[in-house]
N, C-alpha and C. Protein backbone atom coordinates (compact mmCIF):
# COMPACT_ATOMS: atom_id res chain seq x y z
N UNK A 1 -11.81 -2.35 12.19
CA UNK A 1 -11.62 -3.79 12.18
C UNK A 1 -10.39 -4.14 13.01
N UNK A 2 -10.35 -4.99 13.71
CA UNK A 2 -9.33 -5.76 14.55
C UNK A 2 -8.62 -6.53 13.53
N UNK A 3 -7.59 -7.29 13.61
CA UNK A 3 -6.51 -8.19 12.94
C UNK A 3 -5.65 -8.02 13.14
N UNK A 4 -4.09 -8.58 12.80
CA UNK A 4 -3.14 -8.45 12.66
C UNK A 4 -2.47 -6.44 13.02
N UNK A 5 -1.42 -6.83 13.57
CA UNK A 5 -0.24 -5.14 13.46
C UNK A 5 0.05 -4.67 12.42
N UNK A 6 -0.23 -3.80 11.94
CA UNK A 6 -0.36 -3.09 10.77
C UNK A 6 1.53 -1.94 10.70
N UNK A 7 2.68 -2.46 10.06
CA UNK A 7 3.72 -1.77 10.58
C UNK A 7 4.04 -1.03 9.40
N UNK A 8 3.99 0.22 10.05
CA UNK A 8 4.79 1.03 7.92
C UNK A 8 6.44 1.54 8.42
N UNK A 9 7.32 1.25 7.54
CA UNK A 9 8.28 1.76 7.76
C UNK A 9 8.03 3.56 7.73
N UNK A 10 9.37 4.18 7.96
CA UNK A 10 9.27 5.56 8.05
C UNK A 10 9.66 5.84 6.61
N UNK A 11 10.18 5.29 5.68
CA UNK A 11 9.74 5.44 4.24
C UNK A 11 9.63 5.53 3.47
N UNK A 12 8.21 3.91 3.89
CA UNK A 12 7.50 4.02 3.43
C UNK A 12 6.29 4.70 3.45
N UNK A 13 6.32 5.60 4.76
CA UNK A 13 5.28 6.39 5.30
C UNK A 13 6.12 7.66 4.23
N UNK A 14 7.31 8.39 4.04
CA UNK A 14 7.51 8.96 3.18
C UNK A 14 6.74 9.03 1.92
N UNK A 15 7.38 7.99 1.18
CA UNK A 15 6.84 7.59 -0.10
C UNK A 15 5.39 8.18 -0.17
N UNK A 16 4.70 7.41 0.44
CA UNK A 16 3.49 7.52 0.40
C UNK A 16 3.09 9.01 0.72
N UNK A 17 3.42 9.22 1.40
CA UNK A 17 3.31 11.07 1.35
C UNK A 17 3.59 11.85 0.07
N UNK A 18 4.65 11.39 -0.18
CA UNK A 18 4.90 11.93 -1.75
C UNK A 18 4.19 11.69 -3.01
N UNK A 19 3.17 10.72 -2.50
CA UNK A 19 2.75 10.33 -4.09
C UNK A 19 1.12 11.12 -3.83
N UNK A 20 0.68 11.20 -2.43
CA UNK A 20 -0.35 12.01 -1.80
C UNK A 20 -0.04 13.16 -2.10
N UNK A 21 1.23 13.57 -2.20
CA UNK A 21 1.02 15.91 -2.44
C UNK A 21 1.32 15.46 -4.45
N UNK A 22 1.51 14.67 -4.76
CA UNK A 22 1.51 14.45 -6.46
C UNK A 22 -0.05 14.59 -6.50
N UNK A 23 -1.09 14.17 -6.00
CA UNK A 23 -2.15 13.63 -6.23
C UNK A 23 -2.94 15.04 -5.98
N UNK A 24 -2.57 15.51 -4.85
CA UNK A 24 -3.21 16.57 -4.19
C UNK A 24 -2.56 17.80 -5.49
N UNK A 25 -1.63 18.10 -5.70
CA UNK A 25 -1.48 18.74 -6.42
C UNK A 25 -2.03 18.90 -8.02
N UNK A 26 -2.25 17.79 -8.84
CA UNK A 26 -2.53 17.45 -9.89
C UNK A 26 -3.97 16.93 -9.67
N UNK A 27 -4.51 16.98 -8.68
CA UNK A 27 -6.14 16.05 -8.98
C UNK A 27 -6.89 16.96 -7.54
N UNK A 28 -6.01 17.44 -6.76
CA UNK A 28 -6.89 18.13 -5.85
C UNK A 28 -6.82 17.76 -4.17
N UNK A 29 -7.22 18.75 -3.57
CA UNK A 29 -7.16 17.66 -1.80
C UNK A 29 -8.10 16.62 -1.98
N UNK A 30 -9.46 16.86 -2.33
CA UNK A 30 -10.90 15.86 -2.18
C UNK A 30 -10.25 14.45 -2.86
N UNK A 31 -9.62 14.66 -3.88
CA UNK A 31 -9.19 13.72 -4.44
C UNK A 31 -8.14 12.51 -3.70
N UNK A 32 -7.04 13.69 -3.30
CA UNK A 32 -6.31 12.66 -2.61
C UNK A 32 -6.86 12.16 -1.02
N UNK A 33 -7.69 12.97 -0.47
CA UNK A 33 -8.35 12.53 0.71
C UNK A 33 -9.12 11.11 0.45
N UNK A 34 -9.71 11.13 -0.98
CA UNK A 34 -10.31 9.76 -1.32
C UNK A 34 -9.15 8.45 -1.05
N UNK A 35 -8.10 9.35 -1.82
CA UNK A 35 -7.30 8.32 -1.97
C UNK A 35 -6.46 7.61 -0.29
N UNK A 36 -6.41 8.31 0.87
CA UNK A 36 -5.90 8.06 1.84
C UNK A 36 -6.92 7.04 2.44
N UNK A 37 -8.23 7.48 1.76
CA UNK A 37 -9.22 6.37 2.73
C UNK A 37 -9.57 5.00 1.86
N UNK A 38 -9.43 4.94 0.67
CA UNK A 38 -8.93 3.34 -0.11
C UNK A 38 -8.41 2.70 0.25
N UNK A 39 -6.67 3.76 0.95
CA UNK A 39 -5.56 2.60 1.48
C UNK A 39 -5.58 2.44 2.83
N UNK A 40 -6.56 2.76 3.46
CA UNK A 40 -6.66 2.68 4.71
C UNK A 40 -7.69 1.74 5.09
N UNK A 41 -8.98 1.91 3.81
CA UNK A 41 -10.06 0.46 3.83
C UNK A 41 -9.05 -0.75 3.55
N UNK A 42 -8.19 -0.56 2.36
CA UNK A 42 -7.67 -1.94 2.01
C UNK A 42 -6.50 -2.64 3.15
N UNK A 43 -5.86 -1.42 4.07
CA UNK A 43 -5.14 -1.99 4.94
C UNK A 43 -5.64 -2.24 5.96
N UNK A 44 -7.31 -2.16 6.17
CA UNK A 44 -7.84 -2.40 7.31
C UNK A 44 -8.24 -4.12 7.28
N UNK A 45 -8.31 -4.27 5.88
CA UNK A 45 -9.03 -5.85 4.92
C UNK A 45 -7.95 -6.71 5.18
N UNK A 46 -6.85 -5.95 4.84
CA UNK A 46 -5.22 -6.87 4.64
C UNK A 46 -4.79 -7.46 6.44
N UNK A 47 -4.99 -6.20 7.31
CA UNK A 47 -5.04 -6.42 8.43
C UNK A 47 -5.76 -8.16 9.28
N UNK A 48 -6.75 -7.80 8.37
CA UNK A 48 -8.18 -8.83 9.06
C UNK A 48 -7.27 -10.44 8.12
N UNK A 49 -7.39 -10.16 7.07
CA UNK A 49 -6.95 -11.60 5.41
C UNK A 49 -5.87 -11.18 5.31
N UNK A 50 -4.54 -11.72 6.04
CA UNK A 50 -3.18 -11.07 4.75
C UNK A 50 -2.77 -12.16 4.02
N UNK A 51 -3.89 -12.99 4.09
CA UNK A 51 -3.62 -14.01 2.56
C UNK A 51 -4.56 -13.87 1.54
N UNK A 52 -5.26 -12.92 1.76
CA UNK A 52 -6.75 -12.54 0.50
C UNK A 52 -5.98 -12.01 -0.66
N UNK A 53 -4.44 -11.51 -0.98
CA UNK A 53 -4.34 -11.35 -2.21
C UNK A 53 -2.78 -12.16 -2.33
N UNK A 54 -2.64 -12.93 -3.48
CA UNK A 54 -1.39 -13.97 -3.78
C UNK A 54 0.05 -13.25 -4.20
N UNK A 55 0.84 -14.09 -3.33
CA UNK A 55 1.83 -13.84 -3.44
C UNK A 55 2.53 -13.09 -4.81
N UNK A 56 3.49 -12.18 -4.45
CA UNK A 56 4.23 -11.62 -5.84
C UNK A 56 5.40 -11.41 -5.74
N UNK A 57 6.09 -12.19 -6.24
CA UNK A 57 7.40 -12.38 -6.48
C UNK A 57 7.97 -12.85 -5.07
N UNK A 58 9.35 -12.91 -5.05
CA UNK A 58 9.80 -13.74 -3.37
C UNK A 58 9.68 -13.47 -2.10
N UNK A 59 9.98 -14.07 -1.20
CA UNK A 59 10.17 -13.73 0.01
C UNK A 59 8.48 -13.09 0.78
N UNK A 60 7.38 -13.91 0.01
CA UNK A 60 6.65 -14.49 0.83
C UNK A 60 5.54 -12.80 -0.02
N UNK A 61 5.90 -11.83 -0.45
CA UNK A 61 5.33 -10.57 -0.42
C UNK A 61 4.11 -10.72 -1.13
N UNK A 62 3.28 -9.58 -1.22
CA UNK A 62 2.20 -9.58 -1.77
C UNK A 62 1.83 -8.15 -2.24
N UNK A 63 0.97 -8.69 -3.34
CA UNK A 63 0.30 -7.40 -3.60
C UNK A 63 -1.08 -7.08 -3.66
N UNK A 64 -1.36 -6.13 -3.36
CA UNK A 64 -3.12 -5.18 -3.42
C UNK A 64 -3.43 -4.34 -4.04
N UNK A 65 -4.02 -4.35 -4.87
CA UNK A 65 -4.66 -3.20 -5.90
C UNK A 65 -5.41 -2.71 -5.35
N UNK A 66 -5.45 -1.17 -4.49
CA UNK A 66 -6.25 -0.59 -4.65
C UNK A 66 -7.17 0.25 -5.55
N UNK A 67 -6.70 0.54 -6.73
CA UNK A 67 -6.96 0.98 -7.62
C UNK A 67 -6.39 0.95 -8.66
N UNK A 68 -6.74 1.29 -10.10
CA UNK A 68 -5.91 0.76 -11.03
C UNK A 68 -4.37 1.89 -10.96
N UNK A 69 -4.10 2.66 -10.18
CA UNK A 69 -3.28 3.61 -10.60
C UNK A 69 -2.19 3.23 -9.07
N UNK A 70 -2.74 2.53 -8.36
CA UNK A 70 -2.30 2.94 -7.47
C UNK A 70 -2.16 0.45 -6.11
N UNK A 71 -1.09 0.29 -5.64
CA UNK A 71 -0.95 -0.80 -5.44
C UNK A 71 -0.30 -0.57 -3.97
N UNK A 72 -0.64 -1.89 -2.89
CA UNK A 72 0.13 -1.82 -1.69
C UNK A 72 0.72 -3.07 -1.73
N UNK A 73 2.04 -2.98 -1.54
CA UNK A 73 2.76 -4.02 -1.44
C UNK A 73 3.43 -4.42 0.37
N UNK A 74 2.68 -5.90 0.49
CA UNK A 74 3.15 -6.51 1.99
C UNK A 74 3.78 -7.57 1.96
N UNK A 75 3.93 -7.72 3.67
CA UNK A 75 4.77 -9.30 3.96
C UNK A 75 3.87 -9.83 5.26
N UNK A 76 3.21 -11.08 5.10
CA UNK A 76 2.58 -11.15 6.20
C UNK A 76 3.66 -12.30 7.13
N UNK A 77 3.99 -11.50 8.15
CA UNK A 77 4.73 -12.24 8.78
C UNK A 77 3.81 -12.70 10.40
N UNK A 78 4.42 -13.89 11.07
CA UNK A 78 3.49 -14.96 11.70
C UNK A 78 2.56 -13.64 13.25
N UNK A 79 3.27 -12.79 13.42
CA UNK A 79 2.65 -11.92 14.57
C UNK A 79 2.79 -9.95 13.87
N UNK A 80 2.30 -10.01 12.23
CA UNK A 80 2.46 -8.86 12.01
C UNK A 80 1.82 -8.30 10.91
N UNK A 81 1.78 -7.53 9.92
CA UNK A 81 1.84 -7.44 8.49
C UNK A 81 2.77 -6.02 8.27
N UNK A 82 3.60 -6.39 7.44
CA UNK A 82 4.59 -5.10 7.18
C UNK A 82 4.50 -4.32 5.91
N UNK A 83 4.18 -3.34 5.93
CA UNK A 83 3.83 -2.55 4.57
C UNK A 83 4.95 -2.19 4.11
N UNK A 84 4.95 -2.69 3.22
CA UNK A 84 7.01 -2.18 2.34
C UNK A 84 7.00 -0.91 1.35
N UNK A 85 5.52 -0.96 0.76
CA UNK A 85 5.49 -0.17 -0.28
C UNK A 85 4.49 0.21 -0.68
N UNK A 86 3.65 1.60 -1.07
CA UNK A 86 2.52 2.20 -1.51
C UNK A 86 3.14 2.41 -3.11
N UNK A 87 2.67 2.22 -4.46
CA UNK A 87 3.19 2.14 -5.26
C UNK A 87 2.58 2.63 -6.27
N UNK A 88 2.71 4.04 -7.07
CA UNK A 88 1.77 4.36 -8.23
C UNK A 88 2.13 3.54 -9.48
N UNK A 89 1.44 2.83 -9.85
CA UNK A 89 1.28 1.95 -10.72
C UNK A 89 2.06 2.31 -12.13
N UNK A 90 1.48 3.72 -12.06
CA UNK A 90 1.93 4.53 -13.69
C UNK A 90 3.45 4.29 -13.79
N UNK A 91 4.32 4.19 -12.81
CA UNK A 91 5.78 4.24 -12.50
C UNK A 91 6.71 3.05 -13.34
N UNK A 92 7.47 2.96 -13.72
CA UNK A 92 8.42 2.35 -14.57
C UNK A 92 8.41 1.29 -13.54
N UNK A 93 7.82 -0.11 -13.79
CA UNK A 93 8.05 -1.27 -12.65
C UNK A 93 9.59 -1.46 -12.31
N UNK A 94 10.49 -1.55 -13.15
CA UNK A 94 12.05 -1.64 -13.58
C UNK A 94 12.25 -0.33 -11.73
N UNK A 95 11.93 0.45 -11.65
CA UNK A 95 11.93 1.01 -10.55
C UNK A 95 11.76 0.53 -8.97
N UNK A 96 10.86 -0.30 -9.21
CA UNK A 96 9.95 -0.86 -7.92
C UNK A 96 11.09 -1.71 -6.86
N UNK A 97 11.52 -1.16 -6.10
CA UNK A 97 12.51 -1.94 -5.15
C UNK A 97 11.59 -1.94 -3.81
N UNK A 98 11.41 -3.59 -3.50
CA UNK A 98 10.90 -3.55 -1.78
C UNK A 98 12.02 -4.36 -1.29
């Protein structure tokens, strides 16, 4: 799908790696391979709509459930969309800094 620039910080490209060898480790590769292609359908959607899911909390951000365990947090800015955060849900929110 075409849309909007899709930008991940370096990391948040971390992060997200880290919660992928949690996954891979505890649930399997097949598993987390599922899981790389969820956030890659939903950032292909977010790409195309980055107003299809409502704002959360300030400074304009948003969030996406990809699954119940698992959330992408953006900013759609006027020539971009910036991925701040891949976020396992299970995690102490009190944690969650974007």
């Amino acid at each position: 799908m075409s849309g909007y620039p899709i930008v991940w910080s370096p990391r948040t490209k971390d992060e997200f790696a880290e919660i992928l060898g949690f996954i891979e480790v505890q649930f399997g590769s097949e598993i987390a391979a599922d899981c790389v292609l969820l956030v890659e359908t939903m950032i292909d959607k977010i790409a195309v709509f980055p107003g299809m899911f409502a704002a959360s909390g300030g400074h304009n951000i948003r969030r996406a459930v990809v699954q119940k365990n698992l959330s992408i947090f953006y900013r759609f800015q006027r020539d971009q969309v910036d991925i701040l955060k891949v976020w396992d849900n299970r995690c102490n929110p009190e944690d969650l800094r974007l």
